[in-house]
N, C-alpha and C. Protein backbone atom coordinates (compact mmCIF):
# COMPACT_ATOMS: atom_id res chain seq x y z
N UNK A 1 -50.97 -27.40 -9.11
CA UNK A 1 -50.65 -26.18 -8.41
C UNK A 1 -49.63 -26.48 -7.33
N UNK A 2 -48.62 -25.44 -7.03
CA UNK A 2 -47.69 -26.05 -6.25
C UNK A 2 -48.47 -25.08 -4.76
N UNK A 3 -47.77 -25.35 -3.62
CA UNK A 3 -48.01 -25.44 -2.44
C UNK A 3 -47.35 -24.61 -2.02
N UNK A 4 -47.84 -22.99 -0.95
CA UNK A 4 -47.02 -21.64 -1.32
C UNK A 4 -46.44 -21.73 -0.17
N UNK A 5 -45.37 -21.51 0.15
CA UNK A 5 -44.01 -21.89 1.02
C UNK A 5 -44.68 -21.89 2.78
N UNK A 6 -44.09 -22.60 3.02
CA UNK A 6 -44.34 -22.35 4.71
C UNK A 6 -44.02 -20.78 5.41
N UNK A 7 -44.69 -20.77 6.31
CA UNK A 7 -44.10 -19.09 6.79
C UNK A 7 -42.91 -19.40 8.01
N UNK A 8 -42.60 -18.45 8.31
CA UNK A 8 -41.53 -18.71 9.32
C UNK A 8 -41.41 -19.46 10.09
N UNK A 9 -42.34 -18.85 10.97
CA UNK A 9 -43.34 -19.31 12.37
C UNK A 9 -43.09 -20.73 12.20
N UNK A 10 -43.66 -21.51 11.30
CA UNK A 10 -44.39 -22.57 10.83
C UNK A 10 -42.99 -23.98 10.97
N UNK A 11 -41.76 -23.19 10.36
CA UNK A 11 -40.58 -24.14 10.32
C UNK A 11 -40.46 -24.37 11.57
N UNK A 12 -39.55 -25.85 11.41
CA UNK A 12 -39.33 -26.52 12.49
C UNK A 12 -37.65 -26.11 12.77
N UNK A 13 -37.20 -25.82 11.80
CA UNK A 13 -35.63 -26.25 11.38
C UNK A 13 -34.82 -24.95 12.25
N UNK A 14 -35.32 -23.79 12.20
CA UNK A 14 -35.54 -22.93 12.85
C UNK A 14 -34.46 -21.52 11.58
N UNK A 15 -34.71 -21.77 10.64
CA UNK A 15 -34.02 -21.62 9.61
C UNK A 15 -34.06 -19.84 9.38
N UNK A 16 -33.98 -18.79 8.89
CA UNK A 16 -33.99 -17.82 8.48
C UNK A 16 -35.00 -17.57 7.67
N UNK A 17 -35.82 -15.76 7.80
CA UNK A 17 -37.32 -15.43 7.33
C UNK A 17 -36.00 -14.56 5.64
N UNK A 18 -37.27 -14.72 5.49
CA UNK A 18 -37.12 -13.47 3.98
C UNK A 18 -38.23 -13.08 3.83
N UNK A 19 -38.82 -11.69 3.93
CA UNK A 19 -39.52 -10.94 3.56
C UNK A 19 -40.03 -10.26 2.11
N UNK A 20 -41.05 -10.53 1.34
CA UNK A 20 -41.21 -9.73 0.18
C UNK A 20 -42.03 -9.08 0.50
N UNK A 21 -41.51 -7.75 0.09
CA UNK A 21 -42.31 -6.44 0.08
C UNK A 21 -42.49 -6.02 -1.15
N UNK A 22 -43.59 -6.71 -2.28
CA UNK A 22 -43.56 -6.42 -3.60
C UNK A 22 -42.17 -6.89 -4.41
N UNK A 23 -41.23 -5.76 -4.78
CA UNK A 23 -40.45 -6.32 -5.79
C UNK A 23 -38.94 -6.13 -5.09
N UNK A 24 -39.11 -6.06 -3.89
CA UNK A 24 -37.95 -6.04 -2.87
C UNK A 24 -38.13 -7.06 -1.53
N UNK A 25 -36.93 -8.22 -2.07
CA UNK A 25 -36.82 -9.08 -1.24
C UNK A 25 -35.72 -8.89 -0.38
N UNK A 26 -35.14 -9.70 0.85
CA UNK A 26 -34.07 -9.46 1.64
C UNK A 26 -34.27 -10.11 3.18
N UNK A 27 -33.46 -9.82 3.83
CA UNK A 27 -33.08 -10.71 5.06
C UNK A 27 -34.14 -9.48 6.18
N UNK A 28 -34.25 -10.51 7.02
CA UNK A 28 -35.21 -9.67 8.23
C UNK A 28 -34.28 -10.20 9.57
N UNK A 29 -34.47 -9.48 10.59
CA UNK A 29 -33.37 -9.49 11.58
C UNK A 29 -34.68 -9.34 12.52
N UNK A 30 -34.81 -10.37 13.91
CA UNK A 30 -35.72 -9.77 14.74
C UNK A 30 -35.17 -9.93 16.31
N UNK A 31 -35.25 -9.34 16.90
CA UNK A 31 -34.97 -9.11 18.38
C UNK A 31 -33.71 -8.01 18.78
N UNK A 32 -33.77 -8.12 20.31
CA UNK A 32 -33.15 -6.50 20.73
C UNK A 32 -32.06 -6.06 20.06
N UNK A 33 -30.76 -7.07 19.77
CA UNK A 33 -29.58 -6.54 19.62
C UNK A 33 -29.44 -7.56 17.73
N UNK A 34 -30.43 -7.59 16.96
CA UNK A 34 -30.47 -8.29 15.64
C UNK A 34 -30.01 -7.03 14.68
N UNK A 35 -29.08 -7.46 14.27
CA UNK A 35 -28.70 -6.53 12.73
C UNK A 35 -28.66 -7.14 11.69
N UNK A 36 -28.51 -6.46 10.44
CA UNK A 36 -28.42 -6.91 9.06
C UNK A 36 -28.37 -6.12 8.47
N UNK A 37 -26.97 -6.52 7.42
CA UNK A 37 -26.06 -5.43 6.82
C UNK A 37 -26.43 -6.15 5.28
N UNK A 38 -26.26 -5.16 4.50
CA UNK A 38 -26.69 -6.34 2.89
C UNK A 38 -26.05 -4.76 2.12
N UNK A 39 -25.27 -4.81 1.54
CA UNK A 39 -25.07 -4.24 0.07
C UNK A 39 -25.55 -4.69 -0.93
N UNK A 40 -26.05 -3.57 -1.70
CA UNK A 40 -27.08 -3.48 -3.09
C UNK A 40 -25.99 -3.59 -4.18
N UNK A 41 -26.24 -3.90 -5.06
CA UNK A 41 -25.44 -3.80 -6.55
C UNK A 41 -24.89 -2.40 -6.88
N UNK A 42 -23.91 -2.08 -7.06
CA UNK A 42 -23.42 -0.87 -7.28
C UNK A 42 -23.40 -0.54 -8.50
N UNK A 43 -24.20 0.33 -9.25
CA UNK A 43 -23.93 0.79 -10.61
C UNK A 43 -23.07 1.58 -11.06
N UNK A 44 -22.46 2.16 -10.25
CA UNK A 44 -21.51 3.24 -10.81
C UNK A 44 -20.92 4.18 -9.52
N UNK A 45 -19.89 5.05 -10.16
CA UNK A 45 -19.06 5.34 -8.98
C UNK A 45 -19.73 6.67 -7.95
N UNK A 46 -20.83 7.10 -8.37
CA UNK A 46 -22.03 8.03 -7.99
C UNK A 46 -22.82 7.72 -6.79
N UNK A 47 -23.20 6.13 -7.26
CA UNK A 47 -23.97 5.40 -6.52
C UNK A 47 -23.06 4.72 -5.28
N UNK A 48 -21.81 4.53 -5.02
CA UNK A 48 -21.04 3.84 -4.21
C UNK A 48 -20.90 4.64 -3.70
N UNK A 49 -20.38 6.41 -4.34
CA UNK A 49 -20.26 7.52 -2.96
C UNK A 49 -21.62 7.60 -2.15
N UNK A 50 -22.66 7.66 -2.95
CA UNK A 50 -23.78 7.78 -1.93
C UNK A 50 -24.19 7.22 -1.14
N UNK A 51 -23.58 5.55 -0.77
CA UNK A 51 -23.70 4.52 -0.23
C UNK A 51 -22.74 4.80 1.02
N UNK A 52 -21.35 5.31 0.79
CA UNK A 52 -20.67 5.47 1.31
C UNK A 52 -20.78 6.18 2.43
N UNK A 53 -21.42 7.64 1.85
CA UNK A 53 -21.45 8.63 2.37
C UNK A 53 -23.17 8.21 3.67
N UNK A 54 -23.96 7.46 2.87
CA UNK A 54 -25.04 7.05 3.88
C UNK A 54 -24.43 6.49 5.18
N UNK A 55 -23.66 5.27 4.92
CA UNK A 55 -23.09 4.82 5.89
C UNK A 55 -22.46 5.41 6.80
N UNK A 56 -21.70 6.17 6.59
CA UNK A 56 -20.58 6.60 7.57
C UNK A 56 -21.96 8.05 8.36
N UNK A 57 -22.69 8.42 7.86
CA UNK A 57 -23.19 9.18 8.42
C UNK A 57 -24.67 8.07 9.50
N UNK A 58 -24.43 6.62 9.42
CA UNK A 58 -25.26 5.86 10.32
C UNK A 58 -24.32 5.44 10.81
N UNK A 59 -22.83 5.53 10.89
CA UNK A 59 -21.98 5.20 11.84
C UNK A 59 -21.70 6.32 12.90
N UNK A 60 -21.78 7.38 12.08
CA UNK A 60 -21.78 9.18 13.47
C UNK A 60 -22.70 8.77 14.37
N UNK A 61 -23.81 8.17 13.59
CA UNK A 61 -24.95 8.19 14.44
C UNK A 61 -25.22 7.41 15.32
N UNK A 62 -24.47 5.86 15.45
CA UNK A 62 -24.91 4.78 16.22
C UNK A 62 -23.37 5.12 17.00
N UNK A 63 -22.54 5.67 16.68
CA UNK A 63 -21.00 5.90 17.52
C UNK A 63 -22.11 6.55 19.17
N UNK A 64 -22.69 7.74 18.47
CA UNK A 64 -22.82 8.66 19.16
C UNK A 64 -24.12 8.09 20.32
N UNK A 65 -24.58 6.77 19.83
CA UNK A 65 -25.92 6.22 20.83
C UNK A 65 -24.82 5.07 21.38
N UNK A 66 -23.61 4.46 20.72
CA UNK A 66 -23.20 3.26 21.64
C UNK A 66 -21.78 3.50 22.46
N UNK A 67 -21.70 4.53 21.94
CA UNK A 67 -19.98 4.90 22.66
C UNK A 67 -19.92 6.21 23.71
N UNK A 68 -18.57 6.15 24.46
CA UNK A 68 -18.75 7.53 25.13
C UNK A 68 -18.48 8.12 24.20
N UNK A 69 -18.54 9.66 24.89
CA UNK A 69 -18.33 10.94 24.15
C UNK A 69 -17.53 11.08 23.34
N UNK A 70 -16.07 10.91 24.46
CA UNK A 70 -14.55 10.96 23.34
C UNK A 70 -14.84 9.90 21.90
N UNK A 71 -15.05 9.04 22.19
CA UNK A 71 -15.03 7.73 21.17
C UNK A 71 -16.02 8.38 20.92
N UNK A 72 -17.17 8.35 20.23
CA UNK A 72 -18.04 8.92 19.76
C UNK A 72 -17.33 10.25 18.76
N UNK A 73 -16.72 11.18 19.62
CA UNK A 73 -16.37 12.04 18.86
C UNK A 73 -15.05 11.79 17.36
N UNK A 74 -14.05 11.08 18.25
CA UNK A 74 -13.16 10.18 17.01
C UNK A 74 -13.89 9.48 16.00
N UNK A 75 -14.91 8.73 16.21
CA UNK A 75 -15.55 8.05 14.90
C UNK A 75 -15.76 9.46 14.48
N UNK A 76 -16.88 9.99 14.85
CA UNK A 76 -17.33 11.11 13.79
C UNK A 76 -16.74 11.65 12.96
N UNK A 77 -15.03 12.33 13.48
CA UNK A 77 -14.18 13.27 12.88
C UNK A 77 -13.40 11.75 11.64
N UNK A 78 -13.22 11.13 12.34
CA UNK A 78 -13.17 9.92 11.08
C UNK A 78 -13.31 9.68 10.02
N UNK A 79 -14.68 9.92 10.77
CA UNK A 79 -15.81 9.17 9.35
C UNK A 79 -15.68 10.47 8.54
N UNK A 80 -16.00 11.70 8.82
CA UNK A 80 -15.62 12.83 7.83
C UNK A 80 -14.44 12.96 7.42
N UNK A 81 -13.20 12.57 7.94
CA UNK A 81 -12.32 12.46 7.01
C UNK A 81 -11.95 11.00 5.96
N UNK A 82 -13.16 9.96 6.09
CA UNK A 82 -13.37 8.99 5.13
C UNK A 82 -14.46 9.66 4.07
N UNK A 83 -15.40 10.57 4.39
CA UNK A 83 -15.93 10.90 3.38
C UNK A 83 -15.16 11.97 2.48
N UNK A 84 -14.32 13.01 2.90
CA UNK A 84 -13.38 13.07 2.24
C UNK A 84 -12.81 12.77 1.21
N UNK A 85 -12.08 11.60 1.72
CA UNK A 85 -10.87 10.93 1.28
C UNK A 85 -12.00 9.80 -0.20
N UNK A 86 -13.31 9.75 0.19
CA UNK A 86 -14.06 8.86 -0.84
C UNK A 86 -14.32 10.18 -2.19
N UNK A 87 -14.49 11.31 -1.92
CA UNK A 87 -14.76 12.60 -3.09
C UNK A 87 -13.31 12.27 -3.71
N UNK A 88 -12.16 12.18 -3.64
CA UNK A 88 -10.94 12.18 -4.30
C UNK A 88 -10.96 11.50 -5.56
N UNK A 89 -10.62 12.14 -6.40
CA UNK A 89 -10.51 11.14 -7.82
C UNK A 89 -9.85 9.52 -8.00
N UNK A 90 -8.77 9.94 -6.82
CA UNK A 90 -7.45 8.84 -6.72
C UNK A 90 -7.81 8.79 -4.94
N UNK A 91 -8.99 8.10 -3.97
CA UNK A 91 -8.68 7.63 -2.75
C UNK A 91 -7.13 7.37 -2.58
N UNK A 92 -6.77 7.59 -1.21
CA UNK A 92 -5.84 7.07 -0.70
C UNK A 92 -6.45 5.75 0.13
N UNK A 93 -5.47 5.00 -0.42
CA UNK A 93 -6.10 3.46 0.04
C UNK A 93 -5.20 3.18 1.68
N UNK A 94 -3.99 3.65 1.56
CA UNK A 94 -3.58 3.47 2.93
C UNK A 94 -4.07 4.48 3.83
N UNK A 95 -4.73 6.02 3.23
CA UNK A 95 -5.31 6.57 4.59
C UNK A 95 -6.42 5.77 4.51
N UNK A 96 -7.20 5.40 3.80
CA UNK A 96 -8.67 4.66 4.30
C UNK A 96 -8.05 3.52 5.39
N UNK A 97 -7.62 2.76 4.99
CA UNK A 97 -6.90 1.52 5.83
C UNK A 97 -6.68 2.32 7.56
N UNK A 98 -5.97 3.16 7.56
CA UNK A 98 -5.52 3.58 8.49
C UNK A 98 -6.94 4.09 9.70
N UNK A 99 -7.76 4.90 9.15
CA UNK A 99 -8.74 5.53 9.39
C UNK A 99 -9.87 4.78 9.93
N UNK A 100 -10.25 3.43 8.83
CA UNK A 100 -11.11 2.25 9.22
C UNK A 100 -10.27 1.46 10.42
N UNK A 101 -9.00 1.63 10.64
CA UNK A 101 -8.03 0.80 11.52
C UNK A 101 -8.85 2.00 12.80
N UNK A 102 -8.87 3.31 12.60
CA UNK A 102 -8.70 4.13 14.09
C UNK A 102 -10.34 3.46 14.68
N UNK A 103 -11.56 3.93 13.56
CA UNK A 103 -12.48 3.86 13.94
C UNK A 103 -12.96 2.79 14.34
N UNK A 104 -12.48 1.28 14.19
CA UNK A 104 -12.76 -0.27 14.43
C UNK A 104 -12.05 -0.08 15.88
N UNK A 105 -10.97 0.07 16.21
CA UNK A 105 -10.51 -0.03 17.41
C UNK A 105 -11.56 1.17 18.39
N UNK A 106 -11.79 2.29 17.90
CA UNK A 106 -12.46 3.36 18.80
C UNK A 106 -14.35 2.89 19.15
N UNK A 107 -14.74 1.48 18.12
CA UNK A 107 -15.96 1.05 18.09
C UNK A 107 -15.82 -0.04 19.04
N UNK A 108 -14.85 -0.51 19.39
CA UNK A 108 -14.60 -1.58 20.43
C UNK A 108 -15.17 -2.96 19.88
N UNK A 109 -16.34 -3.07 20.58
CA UNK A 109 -17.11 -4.41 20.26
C UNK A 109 -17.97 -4.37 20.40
N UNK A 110 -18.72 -2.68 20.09
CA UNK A 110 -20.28 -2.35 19.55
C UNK A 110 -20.59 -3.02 18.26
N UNK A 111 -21.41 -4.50 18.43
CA UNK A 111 -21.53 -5.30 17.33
C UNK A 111 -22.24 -4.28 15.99
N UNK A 112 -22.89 -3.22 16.93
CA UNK A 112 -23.77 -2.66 15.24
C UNK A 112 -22.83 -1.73 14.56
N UNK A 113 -21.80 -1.19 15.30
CA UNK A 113 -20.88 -0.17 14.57
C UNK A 113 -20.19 -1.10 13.88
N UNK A 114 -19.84 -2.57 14.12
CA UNK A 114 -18.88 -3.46 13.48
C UNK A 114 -19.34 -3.55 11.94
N UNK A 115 -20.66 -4.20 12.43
CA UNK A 115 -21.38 -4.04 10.87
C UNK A 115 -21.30 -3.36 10.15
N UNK A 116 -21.40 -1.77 10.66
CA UNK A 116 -21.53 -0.95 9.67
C UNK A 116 -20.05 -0.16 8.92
N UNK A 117 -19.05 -1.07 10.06
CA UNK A 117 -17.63 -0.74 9.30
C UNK A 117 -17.58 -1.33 8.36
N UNK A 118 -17.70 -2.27 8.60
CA UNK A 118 -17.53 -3.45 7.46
C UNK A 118 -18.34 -3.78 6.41
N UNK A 119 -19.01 -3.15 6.40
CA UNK A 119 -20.11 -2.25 5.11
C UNK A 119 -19.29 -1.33 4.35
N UNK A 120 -18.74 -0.56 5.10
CA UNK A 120 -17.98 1.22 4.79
C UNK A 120 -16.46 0.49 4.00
N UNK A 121 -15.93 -0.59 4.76
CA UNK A 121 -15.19 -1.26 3.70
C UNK A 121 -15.32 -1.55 2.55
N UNK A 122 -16.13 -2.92 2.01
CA UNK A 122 -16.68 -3.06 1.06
C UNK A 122 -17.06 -2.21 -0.03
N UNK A 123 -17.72 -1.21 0.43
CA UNK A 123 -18.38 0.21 -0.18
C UNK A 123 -16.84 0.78 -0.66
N UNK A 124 -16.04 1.50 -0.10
CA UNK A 124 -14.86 1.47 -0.66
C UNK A 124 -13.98 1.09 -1.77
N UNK A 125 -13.87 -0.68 -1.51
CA UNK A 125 -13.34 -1.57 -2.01
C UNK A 125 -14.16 -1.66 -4.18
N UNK A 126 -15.23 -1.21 -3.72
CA UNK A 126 -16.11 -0.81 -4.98
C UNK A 126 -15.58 0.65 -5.63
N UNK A 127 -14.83 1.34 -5.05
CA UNK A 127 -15.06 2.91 -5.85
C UNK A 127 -13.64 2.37 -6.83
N UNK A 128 -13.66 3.52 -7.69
CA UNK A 128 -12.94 3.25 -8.66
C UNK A 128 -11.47 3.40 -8.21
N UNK A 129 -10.04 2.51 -8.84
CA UNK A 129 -8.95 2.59 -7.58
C UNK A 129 -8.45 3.87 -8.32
């Protein structure tokens, strides 16, 4: 019989947890300012808008808890004109560029909005060109 893994706690190395919750495994993030960003497998171009469209609507949302008002309000109007521009048959790849350019500079160096740009990239980078 083999010997069932050490728990977190337990390491010395001080190494990273993974959590199974049944048949969903993944990264765990713990303390005040801990994030973790993970994209799922994308099946199709249905599933990447909906991904898309999740995101940018948890970027309105963390703009609007980590930024002032004005900034806050530019991501938002942004991000709706990235969800937009993601419904298009044919994206425009230089307005996305442009748009992810306004909202990265208007997020400053709110580490959790960073994440979640750079999620909203990726997610993108998946839809059909």
């Amino acid at each position: 019989m083999t010997e069932p893994p050490e728990p977190p706690e337990a390491r010395s190395d001080g190494s990273a947890s993974v959590v199974n919750y049944g048949s969903m495994t993944g990264p765990v993030a713990a303390g005040v300012q801990s994030h973790i960003s993970q994209v799922s497998h994308v099946t199709g171009a249905q599933d990447t808008l909906a991904q898309i469209e999740a995101a940018l609507r948890q970027l309105a949302a963390d703009a609007a808890s980590e930024l002032d008002d004005a900034s806050a309000a530019q991501v938002s109007d942004d991000a709706a004109r990235l969800a937009g521009e993601a419904k298009h048959p044919r994206p425009d790849r230089a307005r996305i560029t442009q748009l992810l350019g306004r909202i990265t500079a208007a997020a400053g160096s709110a580490a959790a909005l960073l994440d979640v740009i750079d999620r909203i990239r990726v997610l993108f980078d998946a839809l059909p060109h």
